[in-house]
PDB file of N, CA and C in Angstrom:
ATOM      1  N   UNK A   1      -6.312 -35.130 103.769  1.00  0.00           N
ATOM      2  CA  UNK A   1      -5.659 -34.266 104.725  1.00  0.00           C
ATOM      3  C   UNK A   1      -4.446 -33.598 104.088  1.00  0.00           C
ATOM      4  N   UNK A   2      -3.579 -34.178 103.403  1.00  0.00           N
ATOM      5  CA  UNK A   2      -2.289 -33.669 102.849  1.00  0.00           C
ATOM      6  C   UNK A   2      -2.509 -33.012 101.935  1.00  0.00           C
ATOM      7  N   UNK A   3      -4.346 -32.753 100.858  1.00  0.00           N
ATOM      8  CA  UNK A   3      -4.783 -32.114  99.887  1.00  0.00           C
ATOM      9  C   UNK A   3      -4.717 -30.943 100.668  1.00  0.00           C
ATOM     10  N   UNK A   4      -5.578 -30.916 101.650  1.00  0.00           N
ATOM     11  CA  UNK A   4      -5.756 -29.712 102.027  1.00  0.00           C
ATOM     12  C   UNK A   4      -4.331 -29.084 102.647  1.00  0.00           C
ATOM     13  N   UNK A   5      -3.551 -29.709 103.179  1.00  0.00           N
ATOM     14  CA  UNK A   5      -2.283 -28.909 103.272  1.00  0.00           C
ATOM     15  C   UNK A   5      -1.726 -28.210 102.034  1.00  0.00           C
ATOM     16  N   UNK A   6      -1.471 -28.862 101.101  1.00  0.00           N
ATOM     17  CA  UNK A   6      -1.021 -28.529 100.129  1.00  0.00           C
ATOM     18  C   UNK A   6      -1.797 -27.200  99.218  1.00  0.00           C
ATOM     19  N   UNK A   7      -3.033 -27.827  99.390  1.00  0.00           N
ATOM     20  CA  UNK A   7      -3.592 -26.428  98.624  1.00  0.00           C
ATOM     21  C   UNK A   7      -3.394 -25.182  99.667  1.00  0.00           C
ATOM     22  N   UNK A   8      -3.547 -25.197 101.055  1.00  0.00           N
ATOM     23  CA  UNK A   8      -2.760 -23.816 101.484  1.00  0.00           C
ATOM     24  C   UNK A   8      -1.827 -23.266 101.935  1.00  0.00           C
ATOM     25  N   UNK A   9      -0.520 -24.645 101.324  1.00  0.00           N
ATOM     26  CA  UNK A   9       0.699 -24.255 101.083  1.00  0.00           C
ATOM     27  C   UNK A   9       0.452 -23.128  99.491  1.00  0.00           C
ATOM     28  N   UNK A  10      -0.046 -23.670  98.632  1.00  0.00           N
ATOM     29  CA  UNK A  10      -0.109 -23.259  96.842  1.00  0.00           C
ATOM     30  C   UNK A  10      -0.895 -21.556  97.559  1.00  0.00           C
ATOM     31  N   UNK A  11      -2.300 -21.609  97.946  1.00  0.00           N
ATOM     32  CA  UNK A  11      -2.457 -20.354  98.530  1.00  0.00           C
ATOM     33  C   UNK A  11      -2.066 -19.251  98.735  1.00  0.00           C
ATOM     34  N   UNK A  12      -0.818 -19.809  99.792  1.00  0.00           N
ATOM     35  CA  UNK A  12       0.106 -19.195 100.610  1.00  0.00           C
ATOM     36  C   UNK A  12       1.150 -18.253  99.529  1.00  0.00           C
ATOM     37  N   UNK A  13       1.883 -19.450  98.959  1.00  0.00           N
ATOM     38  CA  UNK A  13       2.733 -19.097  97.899  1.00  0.00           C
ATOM     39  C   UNK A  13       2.095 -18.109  96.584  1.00  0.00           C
ATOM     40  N   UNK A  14       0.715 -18.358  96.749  1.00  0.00           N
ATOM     41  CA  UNK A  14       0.093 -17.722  95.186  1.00  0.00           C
ATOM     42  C   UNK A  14       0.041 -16.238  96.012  1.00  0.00           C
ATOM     43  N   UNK A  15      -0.103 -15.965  97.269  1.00  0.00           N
ATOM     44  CA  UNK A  15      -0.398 -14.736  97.873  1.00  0.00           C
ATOM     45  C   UNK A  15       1.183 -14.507  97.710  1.00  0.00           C
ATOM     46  N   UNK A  16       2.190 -14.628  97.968  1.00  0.00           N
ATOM     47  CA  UNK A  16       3.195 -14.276  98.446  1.00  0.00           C
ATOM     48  C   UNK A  16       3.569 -13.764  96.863  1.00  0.00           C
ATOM     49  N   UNK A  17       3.756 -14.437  95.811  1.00  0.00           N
ATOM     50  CA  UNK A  17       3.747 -14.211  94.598  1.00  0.00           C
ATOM     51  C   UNK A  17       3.413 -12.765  93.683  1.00  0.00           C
ATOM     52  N   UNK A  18       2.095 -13.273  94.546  1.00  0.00           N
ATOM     53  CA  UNK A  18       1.191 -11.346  93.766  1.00  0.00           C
ATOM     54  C   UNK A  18       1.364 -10.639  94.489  1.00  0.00           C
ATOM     55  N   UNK A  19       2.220 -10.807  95.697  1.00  0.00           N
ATOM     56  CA  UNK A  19       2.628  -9.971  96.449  1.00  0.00           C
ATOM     57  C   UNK A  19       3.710  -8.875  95.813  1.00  0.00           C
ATOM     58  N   UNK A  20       4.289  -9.632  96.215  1.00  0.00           N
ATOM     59  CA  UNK A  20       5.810  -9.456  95.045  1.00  0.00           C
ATOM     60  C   UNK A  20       5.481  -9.155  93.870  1.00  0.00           C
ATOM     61  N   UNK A  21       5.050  -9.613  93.067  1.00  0.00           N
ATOM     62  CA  UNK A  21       4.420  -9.362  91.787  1.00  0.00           C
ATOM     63  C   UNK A  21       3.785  -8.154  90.878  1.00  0.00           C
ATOM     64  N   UNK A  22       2.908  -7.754  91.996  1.00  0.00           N
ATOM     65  CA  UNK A  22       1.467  -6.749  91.347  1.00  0.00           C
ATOM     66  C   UNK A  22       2.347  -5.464  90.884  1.00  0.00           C
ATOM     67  N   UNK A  23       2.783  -4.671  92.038  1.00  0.00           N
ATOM     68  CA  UNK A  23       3.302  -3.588  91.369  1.00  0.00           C
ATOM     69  C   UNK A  23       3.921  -3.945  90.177  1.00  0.00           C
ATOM     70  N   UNK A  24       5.035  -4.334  90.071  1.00  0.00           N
ATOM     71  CA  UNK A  24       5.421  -4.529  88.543  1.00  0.00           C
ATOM     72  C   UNK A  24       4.621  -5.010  87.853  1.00  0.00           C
ATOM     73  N   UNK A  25       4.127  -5.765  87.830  1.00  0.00           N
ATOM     74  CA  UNK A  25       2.521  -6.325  86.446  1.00  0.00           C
ATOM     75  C   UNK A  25       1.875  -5.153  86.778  1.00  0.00           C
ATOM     76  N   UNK A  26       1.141  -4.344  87.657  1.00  0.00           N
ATOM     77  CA  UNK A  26       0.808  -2.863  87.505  1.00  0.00           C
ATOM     78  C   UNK A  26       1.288  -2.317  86.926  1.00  0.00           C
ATOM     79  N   UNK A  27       2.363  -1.722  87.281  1.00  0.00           N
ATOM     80  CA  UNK A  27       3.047  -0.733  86.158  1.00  0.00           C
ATOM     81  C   UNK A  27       3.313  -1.542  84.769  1.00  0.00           C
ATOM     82  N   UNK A  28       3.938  -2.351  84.222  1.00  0.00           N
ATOM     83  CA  UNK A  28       4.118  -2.638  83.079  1.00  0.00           C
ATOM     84  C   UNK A  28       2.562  -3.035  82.256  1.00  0.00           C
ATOM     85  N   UNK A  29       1.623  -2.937  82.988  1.00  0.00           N
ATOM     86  CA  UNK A  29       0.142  -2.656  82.287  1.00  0.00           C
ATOM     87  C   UNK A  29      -0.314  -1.591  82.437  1.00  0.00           C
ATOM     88  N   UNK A  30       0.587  -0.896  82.801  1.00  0.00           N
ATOM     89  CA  UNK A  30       0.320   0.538  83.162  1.00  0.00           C
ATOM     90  C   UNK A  30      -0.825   1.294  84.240  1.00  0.00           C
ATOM     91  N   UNK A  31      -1.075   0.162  84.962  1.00  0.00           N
ATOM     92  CA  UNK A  31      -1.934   0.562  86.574  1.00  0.00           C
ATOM     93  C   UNK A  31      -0.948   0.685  87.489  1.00  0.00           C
ATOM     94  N   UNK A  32      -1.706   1.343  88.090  1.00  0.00           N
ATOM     95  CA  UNK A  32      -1.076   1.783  89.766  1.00  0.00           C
ATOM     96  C   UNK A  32      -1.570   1.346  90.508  1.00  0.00           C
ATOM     97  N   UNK A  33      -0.967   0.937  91.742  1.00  0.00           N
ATOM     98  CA  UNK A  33      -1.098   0.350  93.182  1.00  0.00           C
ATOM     99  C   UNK A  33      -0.398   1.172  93.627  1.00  0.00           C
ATOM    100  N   UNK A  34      -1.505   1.799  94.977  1.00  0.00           N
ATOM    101  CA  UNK A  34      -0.833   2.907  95.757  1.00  0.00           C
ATOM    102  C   UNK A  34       0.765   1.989  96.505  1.00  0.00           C
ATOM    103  N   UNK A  35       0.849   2.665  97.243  1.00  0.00           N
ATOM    104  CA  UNK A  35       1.844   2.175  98.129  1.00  0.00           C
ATOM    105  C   UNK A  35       1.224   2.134  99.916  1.00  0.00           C
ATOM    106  N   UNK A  36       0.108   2.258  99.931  1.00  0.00           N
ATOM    107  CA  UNK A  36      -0.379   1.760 101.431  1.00  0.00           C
ATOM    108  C   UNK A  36      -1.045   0.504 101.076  1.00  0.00           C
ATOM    109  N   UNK A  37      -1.771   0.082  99.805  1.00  0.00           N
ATOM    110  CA  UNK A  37      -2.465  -0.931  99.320  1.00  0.00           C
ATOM    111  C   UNK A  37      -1.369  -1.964  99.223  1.00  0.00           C
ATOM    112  N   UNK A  38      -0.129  -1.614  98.929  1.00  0.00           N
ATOM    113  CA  UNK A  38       1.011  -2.794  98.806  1.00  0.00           C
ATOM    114  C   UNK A  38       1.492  -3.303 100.364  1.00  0.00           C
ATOM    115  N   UNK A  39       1.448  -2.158 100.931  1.00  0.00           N
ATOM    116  CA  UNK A  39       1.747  -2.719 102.182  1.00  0.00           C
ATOM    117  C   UNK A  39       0.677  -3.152 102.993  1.00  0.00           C
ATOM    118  N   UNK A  40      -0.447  -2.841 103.139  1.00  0.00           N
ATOM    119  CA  UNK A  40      -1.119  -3.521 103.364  1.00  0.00           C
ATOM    120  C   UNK A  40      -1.157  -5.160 103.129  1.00  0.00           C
ATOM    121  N   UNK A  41      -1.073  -5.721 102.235  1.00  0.00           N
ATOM    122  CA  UNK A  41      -1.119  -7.060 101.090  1.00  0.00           C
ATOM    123  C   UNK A  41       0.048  -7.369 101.957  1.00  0.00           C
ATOM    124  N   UNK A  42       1.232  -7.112 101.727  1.00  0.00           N
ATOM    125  CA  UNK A  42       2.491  -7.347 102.826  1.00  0.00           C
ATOM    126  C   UNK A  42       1.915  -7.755 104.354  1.00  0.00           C
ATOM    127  N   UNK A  43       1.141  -7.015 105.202  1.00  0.00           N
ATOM    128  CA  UNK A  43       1.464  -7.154 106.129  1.00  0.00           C
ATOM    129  C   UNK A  43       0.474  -8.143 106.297  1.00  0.00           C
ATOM    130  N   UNK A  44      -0.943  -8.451 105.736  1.00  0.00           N
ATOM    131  CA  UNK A  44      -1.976  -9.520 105.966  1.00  0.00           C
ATOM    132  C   UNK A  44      -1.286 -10.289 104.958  1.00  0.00           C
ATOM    133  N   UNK A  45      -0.593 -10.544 104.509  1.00  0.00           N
ATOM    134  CA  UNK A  45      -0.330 -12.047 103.960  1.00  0.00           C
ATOM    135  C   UNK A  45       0.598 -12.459 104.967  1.00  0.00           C
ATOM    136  N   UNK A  46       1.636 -11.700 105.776  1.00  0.00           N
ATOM    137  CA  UNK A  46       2.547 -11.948 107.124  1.00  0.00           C
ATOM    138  C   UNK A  46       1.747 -12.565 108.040  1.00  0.00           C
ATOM    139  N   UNK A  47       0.796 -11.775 108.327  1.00  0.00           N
ATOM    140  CA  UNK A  47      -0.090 -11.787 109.233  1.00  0.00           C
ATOM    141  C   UNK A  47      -0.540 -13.685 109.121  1.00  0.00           C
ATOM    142  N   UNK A  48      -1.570 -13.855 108.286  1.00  0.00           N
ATOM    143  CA  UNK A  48      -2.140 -14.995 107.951  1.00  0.00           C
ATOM    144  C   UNK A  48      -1.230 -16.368 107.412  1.00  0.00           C
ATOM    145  N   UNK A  49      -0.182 -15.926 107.089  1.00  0.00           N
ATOM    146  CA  UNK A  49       0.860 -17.005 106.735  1.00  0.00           C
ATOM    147  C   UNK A  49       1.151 -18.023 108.465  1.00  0.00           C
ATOM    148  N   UNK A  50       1.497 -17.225 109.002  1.00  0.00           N
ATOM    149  CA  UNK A  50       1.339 -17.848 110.603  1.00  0.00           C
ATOM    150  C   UNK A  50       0.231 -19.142 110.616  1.00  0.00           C
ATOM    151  N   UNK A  51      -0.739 -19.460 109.906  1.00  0.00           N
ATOM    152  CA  UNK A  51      -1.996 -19.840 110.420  1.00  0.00           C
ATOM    153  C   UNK A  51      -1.712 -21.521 108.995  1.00  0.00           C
ATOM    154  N   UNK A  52      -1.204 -21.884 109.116  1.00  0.00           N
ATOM    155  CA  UNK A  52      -0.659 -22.675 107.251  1.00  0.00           C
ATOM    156  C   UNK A  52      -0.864 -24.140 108.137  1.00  0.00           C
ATOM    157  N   UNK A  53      -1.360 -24.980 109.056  1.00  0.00           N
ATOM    158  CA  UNK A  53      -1.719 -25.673 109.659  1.00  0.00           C
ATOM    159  C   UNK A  53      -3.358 -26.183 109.352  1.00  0.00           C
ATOM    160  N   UNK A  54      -3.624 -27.426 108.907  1.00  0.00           N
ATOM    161  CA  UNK A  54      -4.619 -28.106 108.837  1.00  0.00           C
ATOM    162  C   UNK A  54      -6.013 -27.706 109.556  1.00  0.00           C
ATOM    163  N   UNK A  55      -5.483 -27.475 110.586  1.00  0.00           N
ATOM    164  CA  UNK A  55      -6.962 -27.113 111.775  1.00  0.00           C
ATOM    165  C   UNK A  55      -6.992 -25.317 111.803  1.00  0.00           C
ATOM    166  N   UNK A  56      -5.754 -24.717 110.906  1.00  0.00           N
ATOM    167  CA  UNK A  56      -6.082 -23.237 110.281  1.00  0.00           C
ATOM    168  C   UNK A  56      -6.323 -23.169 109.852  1.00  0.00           C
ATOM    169  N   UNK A  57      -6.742 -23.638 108.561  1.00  0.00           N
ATOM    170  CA  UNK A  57      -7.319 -23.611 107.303  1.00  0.00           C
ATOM    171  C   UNK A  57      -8.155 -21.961 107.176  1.00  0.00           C
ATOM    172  N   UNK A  58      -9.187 -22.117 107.729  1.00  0.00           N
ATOM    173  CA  UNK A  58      -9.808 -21.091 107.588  1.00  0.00           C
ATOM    174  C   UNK A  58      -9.650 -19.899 108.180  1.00  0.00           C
ATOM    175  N   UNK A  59      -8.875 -20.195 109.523  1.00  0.00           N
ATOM    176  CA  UNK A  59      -8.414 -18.980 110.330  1.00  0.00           C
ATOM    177  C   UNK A  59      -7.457 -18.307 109.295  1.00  0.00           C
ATOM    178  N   UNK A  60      -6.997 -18.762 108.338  1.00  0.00           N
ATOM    179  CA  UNK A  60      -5.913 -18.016 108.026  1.00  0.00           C
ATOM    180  C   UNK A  60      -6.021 -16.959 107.018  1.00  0.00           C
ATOM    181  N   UNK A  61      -7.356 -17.514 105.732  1.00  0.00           N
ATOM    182  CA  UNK A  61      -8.161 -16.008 105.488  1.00  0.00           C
ATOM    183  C   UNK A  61      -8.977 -15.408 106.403  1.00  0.00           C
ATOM    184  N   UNK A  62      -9.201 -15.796 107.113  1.00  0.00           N
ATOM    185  CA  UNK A  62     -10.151 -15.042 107.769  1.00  0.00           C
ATOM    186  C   UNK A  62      -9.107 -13.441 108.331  1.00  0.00           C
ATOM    187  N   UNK A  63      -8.063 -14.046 108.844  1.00  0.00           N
ATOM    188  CA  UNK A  63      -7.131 -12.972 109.115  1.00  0.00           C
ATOM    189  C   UNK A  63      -6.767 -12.375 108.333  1.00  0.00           C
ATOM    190  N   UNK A  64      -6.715 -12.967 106.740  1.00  0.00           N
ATOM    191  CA  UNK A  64      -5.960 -12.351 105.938  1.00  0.00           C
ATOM    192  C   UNK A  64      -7.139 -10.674 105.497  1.00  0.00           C
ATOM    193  N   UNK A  65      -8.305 -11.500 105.630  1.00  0.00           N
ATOM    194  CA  UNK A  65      -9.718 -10.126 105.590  1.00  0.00           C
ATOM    195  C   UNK A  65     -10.027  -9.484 106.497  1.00  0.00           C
ATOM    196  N   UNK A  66      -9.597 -10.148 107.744  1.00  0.00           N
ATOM    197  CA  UNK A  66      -9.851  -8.850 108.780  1.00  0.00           C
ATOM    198  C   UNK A  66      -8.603  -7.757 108.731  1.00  0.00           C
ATOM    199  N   UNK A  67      -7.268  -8.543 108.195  1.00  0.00           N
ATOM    200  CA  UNK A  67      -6.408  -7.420 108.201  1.00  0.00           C
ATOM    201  C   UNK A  67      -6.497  -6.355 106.980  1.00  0.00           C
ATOM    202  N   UNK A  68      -7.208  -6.724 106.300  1.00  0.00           N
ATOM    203  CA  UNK A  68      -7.591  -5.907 105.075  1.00  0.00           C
ATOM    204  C   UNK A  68      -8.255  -4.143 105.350  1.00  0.00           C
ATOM    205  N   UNK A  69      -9.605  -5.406 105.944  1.00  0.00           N
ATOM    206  CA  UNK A  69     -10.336  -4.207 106.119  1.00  0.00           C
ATOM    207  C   UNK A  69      -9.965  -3.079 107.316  1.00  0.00           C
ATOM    208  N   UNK A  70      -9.000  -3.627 107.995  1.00  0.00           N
ATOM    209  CA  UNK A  70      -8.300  -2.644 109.370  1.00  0.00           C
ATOM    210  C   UNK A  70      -7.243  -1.486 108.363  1.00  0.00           C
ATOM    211  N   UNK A  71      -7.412  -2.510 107.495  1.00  0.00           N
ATOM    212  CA  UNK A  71      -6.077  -1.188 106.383  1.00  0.00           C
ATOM    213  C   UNK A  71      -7.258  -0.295 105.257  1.00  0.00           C
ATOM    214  N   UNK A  72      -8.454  -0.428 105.319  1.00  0.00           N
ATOM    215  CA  UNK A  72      -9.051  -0.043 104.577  1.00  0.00           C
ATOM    216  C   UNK A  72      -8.852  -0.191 102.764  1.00  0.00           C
ATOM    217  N   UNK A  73      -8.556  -1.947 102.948  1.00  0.00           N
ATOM    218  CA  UNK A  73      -8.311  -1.832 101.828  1.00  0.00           C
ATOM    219  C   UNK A  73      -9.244  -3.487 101.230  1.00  0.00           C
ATOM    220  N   UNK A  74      -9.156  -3.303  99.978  1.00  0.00           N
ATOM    221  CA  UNK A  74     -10.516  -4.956  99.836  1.00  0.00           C
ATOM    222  C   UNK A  74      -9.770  -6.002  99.423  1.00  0.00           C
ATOM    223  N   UNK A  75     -10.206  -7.014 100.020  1.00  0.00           N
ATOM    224  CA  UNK A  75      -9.396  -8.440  99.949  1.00  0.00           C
ATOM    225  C   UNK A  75      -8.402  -8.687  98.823  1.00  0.00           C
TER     226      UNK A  75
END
């Protein structure tokens, strides 16, 4: 039980990370990430962070992909 907490605490944090992250590792590899694709990623990792509870487990990607595809953008 505390595995599975933990791994979608690590999840959580690994999303929040490349959140923060991508554009700059984009640009300094010299790719681009629009700026609706960043916010997007922003607002479904907000979104699904809410859900970080044992019996969420799965609700919480699941939100994180439905908010994706409402932004027209891929997981």
């Amino acid at each position: 039980m505390n595995t599975l907490k933990n791994g979608l605490a690590i999840l959580t944090l690994g999303l929040a990370v490349t959140t923060s992250a991508s554009s700059g590792l984009a640009q300094e590899r010299g790719l681009h990430m629009s700026a609706a694709r960043a916010a997007a990623i922003r607002d479904c990792s907000t979104r699904a962070s809410k859900y970080l509870e044992l019996a969420w487990g799965i609700v919480e990607i699941q939100v994180y992909r439905t908010c994706m595809a409402e932004h027209h953008q891929m997981e």
